[in-house]
Protein backbone atom coordinates (compact mmCIF):
# COMPACT_ATOMS: atom_id res chain seq x y z
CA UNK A 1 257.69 90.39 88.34
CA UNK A 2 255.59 87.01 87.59
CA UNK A 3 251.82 88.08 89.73
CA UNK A 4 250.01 89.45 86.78
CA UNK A 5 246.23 88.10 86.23
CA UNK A 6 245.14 85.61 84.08
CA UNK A 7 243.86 85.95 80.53
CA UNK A 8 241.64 83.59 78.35
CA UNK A 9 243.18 82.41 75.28
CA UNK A 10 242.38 80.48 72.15
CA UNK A 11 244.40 79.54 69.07
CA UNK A 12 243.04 80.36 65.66
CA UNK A 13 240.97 77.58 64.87
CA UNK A 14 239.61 77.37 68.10
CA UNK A 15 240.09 74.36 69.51
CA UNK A 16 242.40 75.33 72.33
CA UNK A 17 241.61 77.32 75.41
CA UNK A 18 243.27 78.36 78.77
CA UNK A 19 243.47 80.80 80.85
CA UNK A 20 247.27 81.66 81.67
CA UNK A 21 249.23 84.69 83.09
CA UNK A 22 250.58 86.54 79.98
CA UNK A 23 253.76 88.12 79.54
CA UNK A 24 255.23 90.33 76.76
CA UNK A 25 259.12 91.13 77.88
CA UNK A 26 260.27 94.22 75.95
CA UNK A 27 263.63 93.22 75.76
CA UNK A 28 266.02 90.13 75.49
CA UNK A 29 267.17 91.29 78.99
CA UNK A 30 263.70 91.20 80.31
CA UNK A 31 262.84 88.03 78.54
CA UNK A 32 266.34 86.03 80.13
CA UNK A 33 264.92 87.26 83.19
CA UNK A 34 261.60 86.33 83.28
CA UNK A 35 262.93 82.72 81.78
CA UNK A 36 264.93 82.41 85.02
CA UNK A 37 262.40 83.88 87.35
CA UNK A 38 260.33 81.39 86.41
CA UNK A 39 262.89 78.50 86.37
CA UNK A 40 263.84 79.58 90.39
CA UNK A 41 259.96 79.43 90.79
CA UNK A 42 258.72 75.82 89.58
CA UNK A 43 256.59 78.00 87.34
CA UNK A 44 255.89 76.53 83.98
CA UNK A 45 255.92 78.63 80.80
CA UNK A 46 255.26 78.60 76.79
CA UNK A 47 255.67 80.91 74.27
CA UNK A 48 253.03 81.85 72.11
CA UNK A 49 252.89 83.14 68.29
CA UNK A 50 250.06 83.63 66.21
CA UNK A 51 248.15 80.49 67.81
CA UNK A 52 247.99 79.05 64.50
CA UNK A 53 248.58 75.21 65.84
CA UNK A 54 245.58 73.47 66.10
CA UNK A 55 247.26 70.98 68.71
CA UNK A 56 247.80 71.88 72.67
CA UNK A 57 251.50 73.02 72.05
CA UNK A 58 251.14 76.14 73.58
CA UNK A 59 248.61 75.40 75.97
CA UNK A 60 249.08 76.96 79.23
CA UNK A 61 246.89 77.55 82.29
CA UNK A 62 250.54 79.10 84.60
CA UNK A 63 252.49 81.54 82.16
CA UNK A 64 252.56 82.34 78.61
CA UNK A 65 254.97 84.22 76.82
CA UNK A 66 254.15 86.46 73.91
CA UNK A 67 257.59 87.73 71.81
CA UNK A 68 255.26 90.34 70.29
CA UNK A 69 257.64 93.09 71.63
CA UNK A 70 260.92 91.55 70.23
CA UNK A 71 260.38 91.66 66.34
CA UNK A 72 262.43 92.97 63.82
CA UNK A 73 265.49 93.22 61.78
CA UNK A 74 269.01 93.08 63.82
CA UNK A 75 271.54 93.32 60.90
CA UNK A 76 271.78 92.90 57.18
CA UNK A 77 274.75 90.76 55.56
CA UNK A 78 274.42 91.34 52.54
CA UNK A 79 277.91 89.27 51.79
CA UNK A 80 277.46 86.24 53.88
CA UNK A 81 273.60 86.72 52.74
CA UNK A 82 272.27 86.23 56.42
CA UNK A 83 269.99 88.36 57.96
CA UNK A 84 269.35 88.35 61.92
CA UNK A 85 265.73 88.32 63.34
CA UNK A 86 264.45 88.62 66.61
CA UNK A 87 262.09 85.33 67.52
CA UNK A 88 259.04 87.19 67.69
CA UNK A 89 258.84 89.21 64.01
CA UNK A 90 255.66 87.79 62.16
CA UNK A 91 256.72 86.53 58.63
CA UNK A 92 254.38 89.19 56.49
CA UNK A 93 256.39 91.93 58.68
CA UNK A 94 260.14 90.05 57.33
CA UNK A 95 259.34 89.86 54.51
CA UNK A 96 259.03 93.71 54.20
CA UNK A 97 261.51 94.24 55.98
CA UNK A 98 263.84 92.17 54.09
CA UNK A 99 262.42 93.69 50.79
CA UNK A 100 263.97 96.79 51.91
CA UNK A 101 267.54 95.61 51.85
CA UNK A 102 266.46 93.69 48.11
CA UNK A 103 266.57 90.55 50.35
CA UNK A 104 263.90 87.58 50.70
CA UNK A 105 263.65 84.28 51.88
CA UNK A 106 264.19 81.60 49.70
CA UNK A 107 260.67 79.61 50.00
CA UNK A 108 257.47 80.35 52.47
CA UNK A 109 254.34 78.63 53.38
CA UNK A 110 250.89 79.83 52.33
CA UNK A 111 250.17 81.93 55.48
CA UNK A 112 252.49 84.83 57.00
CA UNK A 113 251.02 85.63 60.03
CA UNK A 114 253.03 83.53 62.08
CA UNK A 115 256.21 84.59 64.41
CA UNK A 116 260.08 83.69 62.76
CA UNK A 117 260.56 81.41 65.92
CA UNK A 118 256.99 79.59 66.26
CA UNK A 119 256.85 78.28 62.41
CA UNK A 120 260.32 76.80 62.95
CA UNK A 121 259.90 75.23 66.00
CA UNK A 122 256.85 73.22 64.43
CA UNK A 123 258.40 72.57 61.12
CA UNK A 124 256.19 74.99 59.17
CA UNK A 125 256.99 74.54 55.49
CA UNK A 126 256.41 75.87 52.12
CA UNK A 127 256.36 73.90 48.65
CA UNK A 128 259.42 72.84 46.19
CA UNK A 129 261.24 69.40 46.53
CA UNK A 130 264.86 71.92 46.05
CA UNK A 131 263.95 73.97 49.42
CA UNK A 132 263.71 72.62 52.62
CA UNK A 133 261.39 73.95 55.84
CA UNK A 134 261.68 77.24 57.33
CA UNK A 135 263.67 75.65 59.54
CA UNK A 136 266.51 74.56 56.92
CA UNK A 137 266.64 78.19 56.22
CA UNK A 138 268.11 79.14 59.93
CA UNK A 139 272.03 79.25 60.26
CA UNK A 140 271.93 80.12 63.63
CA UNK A 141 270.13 80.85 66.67
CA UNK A 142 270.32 82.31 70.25
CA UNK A 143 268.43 80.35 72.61
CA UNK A 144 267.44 81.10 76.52
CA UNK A 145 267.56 77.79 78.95
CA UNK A 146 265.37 77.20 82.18
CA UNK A 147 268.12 78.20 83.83
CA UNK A 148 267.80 81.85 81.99
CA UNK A 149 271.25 81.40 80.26
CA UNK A 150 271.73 82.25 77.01
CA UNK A 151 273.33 80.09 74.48
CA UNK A 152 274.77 80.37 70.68
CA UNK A 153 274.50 77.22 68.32
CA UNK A 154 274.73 77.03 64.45
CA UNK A 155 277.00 74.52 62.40
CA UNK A 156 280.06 75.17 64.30
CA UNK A 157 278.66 76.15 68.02
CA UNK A 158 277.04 73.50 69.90
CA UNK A 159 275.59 71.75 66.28
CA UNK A 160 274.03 68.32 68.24
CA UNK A 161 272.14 71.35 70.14
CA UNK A 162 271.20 73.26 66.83
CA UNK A 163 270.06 70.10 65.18
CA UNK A 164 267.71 69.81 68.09
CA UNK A 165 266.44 73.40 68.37
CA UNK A 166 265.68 73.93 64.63
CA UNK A 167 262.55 72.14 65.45
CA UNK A 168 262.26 71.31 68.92
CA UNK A 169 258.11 72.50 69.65
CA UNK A 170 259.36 75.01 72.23
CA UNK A 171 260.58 72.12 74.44
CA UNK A 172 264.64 72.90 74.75
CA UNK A 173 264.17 76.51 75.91
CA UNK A 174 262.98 80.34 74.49
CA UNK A 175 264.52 81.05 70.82
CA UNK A 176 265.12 84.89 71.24
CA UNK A 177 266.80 85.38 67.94
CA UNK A 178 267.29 83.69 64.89
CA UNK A 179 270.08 84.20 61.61
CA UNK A 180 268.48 83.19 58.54
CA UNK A 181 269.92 82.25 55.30
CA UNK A 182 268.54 84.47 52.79
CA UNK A 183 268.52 85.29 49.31
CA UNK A 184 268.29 88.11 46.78
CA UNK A 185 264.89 89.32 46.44
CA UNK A 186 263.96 88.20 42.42
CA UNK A 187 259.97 88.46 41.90
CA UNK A 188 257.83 84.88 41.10
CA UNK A 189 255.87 84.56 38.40
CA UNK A 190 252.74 82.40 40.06
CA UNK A 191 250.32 80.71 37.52
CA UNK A 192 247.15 78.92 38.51
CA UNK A 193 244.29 77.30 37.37
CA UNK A 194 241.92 74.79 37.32
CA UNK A 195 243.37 71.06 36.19
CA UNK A 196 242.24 67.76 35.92
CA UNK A 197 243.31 65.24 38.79
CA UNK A 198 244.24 62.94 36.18
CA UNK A 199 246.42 65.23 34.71
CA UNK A 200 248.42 66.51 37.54
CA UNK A 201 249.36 62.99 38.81
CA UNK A 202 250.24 61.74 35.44
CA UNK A 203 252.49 64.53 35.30
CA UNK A 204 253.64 64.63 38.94
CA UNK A 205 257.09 63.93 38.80
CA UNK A 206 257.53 66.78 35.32
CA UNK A 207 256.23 69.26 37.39
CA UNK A 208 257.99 68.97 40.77
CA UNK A 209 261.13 68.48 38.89
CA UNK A 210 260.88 71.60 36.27
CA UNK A 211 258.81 74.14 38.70
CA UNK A 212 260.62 75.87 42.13
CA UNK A 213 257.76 75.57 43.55
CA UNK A 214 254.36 73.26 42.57
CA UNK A 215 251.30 72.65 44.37
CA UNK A 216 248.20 71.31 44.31
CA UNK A 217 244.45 71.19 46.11
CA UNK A 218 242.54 68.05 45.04
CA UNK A 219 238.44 68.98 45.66
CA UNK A 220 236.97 65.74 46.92
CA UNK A 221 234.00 64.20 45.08
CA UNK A 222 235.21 66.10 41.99
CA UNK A 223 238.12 65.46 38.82
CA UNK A 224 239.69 68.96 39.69
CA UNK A 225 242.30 70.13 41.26
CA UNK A 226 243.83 73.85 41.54
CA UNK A 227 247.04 73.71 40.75
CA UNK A 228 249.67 76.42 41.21
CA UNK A 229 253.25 76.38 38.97
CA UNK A 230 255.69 79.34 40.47
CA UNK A 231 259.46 80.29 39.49
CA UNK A 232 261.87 82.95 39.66
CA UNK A 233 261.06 85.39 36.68
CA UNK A 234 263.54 88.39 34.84
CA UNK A 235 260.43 90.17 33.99
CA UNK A 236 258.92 93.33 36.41
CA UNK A 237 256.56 93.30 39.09
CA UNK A 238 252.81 93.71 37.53
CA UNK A 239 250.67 94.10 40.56
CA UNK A 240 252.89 97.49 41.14
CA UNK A 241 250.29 99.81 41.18
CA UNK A 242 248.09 100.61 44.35
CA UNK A 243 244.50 100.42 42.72
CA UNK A 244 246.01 97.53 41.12
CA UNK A 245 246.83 95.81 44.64
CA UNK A 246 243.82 96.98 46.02
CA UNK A 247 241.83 95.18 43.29
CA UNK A 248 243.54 92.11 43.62
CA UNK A 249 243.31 92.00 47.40
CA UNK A 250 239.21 92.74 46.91
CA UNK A 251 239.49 90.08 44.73
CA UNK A 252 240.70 87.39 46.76
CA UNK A 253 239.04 88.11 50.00
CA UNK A 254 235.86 87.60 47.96
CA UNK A 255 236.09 85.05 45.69
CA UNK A 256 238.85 82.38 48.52
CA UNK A 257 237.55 83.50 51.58
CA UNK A 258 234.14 85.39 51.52
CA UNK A 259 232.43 83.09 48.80
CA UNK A 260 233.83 80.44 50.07
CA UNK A 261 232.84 81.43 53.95
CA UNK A 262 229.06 81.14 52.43
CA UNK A 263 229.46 77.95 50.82
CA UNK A 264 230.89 76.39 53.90
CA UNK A 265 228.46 77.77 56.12
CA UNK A 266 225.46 76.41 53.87
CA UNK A 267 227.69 72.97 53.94
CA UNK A 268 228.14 73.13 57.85
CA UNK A 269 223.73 73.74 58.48
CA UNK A 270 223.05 70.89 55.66
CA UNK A 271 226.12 68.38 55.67
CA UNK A 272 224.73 66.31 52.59
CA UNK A 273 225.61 69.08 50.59
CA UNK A 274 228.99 68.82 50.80
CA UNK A 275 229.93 67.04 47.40
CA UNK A 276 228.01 70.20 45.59
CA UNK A 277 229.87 72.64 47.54
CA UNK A 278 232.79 70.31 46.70
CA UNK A 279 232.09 70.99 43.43
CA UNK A 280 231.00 74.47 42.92
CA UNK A 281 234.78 75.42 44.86
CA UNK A 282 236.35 73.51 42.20
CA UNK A 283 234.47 75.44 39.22
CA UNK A 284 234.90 78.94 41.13
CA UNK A 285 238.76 78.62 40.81
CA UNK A 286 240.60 81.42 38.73
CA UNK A 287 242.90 81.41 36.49
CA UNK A 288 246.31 83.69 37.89
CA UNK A 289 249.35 84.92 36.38
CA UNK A 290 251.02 87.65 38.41
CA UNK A 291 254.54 88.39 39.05
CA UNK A 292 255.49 90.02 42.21
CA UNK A 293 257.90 89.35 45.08
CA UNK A 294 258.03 86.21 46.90
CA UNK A 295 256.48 86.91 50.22
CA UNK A 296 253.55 88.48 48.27
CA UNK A 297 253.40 85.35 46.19
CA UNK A 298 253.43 82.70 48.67
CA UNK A 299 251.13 84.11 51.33
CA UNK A 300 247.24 83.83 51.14
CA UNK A 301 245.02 85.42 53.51
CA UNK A 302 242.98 82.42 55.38
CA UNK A 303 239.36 84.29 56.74
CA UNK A 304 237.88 80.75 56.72
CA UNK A 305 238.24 78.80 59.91
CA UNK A 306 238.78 75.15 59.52
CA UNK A 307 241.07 72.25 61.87
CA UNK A 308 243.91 70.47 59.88
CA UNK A 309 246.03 67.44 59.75
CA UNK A 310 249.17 67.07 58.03
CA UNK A 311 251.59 64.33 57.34
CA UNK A 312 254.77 64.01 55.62
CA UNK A 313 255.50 60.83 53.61
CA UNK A 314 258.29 59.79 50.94
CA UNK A 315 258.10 62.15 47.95
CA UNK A 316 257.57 59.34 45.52
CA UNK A 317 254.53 57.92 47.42
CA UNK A 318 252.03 60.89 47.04
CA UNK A 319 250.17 59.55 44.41
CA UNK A 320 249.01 55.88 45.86
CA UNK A 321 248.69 58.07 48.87
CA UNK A 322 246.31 60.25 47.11
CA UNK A 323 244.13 57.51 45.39
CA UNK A 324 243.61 56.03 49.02
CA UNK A 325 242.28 59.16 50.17
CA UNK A 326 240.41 59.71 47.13
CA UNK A 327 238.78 56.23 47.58
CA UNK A 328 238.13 56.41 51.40
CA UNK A 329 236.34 59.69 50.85
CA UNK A 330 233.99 58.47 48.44
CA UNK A 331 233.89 54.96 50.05
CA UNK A 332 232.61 56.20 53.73
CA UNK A 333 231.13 59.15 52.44
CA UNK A 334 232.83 62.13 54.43
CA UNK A 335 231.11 65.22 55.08
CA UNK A 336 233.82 67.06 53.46
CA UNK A 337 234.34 70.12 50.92
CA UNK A 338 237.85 71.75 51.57
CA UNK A 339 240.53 70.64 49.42
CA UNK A 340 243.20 67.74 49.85
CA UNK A 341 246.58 70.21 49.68
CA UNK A 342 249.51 68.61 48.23
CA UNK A 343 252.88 70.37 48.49
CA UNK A 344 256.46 68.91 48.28
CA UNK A 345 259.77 69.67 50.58
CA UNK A 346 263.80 68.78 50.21
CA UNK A 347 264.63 66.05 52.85
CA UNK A 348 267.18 67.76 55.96
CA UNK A 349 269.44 66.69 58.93
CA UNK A 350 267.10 68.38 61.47
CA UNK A 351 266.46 65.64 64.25
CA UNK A 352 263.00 66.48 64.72
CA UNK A 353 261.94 67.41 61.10
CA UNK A 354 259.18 65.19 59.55
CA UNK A 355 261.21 65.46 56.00
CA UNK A 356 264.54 63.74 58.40
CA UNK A 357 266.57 61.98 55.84
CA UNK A 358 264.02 61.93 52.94
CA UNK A 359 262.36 64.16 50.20
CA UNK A 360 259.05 64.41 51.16
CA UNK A 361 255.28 65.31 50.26
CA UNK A 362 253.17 66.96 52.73
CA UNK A 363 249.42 66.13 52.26
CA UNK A 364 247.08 67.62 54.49
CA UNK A 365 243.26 67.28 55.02
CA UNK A 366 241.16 69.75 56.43
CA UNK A 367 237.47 70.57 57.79
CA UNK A 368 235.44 73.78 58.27
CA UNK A 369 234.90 74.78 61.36
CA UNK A 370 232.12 73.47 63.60
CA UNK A 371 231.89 70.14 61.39
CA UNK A 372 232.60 66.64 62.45
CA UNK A 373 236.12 65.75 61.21
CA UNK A 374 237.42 63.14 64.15
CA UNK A 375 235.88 60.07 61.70
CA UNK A 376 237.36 61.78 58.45
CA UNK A 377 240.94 62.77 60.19
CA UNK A 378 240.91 58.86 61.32
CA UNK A 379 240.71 57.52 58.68
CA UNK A 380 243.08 59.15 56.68
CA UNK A 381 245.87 59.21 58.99
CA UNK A 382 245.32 55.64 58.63
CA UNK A 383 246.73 55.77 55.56
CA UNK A 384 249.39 58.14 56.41
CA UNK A 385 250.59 55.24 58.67
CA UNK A 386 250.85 52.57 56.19
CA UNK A 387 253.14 54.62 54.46
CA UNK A 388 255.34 55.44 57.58
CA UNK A 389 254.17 59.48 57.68
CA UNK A 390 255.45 61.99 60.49
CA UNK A 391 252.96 64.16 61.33
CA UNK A 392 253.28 67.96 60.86
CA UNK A 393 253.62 69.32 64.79
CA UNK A 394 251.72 71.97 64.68
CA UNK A 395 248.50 69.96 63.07
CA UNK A 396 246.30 67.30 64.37
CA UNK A 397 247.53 63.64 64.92
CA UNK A 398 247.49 60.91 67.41
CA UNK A 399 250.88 59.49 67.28
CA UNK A 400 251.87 57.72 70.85
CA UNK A 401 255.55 58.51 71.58
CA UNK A 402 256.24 54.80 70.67
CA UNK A 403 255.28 54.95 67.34
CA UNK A 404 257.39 58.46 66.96
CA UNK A 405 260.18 57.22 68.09
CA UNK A 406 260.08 54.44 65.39
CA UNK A 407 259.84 57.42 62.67
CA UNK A 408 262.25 59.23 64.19
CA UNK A 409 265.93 58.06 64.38
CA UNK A 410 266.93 60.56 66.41
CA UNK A 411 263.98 60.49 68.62
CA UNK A 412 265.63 59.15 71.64
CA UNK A 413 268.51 61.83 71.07
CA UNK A 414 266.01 64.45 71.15
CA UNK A 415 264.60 63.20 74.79
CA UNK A 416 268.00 63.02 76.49
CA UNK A 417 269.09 66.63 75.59
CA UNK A 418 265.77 68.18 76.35
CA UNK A 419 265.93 65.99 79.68
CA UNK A 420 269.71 68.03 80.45
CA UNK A 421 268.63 71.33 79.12
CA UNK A 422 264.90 71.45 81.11
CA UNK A 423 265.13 68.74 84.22
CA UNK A 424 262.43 70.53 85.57
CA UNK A 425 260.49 70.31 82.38
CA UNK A 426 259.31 74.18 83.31
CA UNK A 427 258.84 74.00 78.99
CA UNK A 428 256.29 71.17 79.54
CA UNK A 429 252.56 71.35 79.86
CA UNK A 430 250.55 68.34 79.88
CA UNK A 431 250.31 67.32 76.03
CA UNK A 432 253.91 67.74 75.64
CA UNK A 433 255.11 65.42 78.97
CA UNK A 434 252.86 63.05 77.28
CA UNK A 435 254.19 63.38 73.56
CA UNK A 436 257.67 62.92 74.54
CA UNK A 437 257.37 60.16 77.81
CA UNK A 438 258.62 62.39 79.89
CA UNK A 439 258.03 60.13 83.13
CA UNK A 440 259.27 56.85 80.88
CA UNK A 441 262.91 55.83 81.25
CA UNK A 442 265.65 56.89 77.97
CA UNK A 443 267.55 53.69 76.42
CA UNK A 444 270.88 53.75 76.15
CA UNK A 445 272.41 56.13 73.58
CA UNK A 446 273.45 54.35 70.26
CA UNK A 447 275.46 56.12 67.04
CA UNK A 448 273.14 57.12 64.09
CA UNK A 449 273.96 57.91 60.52
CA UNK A 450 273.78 61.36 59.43
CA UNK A 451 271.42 62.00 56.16
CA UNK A 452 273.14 64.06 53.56
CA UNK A 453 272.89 67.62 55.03
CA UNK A 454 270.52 70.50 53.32
């Protein structure tokens, strides 16, 4: 079955190639069996969503699975409010599909293009210090072994194995289908708008505590920020007309992603500009007040290419986080005109989760495409350090397993059951043998408190 040829591929932003033999199995039957073929074989395989990691998870030059061919909705219930998903369904797609049944997901991140199973197994996240990841939101989930055997685990089935899988970088095996907690489907009203910097961190701890969900983008070199205040609303959709959709889709494409495509490529050809760009983004932001449904609400398309890093930290530490950036950007000078995003999640239980045991913030930097960021990203994560952050997987970072395991209490944990479930590490590639010390001997098991569960 496995003697295709070999394809080039690249994630999103670029900054990942290989050239692997790609498979799309039609079926969970087909994908077992291709899991297996490839265990009997030595082969080594990952699985593939939208590519939107900017690290080497998915990296591959042997095979790559893509779960293109397994999306949609399994079954509804309505009473236990669960919904089942196959692993490969792209977000956008769920959340009409879950709109259908008057169902939604409880929070989402700013972009939908990515598959159920590949923004859980990095963490992927959304904002509002009462929700937790994506991943906090799965009750269940069916996952395939090397061995092509196909196992249940939730709360009751196998939970020291669920725990693990609900972020696990694609390391314990192939999630093939997922049961997420969801939620009726009640439309957001989103307000935005330019605000002073001042005046969102003086008011920091008001506004995560009285909003669902609150945001903000800091514009280096500049006093502004664009901040964005959403909540559950009794009032009607407004954007409910088609011309009325249209118009606001024209609208953003321009003004967030074409305008700003121009500014950024004037910024990448003449670097000095980038404080003016800086601030010209800050004075093009619009004020918003829609009300529509939530997956409508959280997602924004992202045309403009750019590499990120991410960290979690302790949600009461974003602000002298903040200033430090703030003062190392205009200290060294960075080249730099995309926002600071700041965005705040519910601390879980999930061994692997960068908000383990503590409500967190999420602050992540970011550069356009084709510009210098390795000085700027150093830097900063720097200061993430200090301040004991856990970098987002799916973003860029240069954490040695030594210092994870040091922000991770369950680190160790983690090794030792993907060492039982993959002996052959056919879910490695390269970055990930590295990550995790795959060739460096496990200590010996010791008990660790639970955090207060999600």
């Amino acid at each position: 079955m496995i003697a295709g040829e070999k394809e080039s591929w690249r994630n999103w932003s670029g900054t990942v190639a290989c050239r692997p033999e790609i498979i799309q199995p039609a079926s969970l039957e087909e994908l077992a069996r291709t899991v297996a073929e490839c265990g009997r074989a030595g082969r080594h395989l990952r699985v593939a969503g939208a590519g939107h990691s900017f690290t080497p998870l998915v990296e591959s030059d042997d095979v790559l699975l893509s779960l293109d061919h397994l999306q949609g909705l399994e079954k509804v219930d309505r009473e236990r409010g669960t919904a089942v998903v196959l692993a490969g369904t792209r977000l956008g797609s769920l959340g009409e599909l879950l709109l259908a049944h008057g169902l939604a997901q409880e929070n989402l991140g700013d972009i939908d293009v990515q598959s159920i199973a590949g923004a859980i197994s990095t963490g992927t996240h959304g904002t509002g210090l009462r929700f937790g990841s994506l991943s906090t939101q799965v009750v269940a989930l069916t996952l395939i072994t090397a061995s092509g055997d196909l196992i249940e685990c939730s709360e009751e089935e196998n939970r020291d194995l669920f725990k693990a899988a609900q972020v696990s970088l694609g390391t314990l095996g192939v999630i093939a289908r997922v049961t997420l907690r969801v939620v009726p489907a009640r439309p957001l009203h989103y307000i935005g708008r330019r605000a002073s910097l001042e005046d969102c961190l003086d008011n920091l701890e008001r506004y995560r505590e009285e909003n669902e969900h609150f945001e903000f983008f800091w514009f280096p070199y500049t006093p502004w920020v664009q901040a964005k205040w959403i909540n559950t609303t009794e009032e009607a959709v407004r954007q409910n007309s088609r011309w009325g959709r249209l118009w606001s889709n024209v609208n953003q494409l321009m003004l967030e992603n074409g305008v700003f495509w121009l500014l950024s490529e004037a910024n990448r050809l003449v670097p000095t500009l980038s404080a003016t760009v800086s601030r010209i983004s800050a004075l093009g932001v619009a004020s918003v007040d829609e009300i529509d449904y939530p997956h409508r609400i959280f997602a924004t398309p992202r045309l403009v290419r750019f590499v990120e890093m991410e960290y979690s930290i302790a949600a009461d530490q974003l602000r002298p986080v903040l200033e430090e950036i703030r003062a190392c950007i205009e200290e060294q000078r960075f080249k730099v005109h995309f926002p600071v995003e700041c965005r705040f999640v519910k601390g879980d239980d999930i061994w692997l989760s960068p908000a383990y045991g503590r409500d967190s913030a999420y602050v992540a930097v970011h550069m356009y495409k084709g510009m210098e960021y390795k000085p700027y990203f150093r830097h900063v994560e720097a200061i993430f350090r200090r301040y004991e952050g856990r970098p987002h997987w799916g973003k860029i970072h240069t954490r040695r397993p030594e210092e994870l395991a040091a922000l991770y209490p369950r680190w160790h944990d983690f090794r030792r059951l993907r060492a039982q479930l993959d002996p052959q590490g056919i879910f490695l590639n390269p970055y990930l043998r590295e990550l995790f010390a795959v060739d460096e001997p496990l200590p010996t098991p010791t008990s660790q408190p639970e955090p207060a569960s999600s």
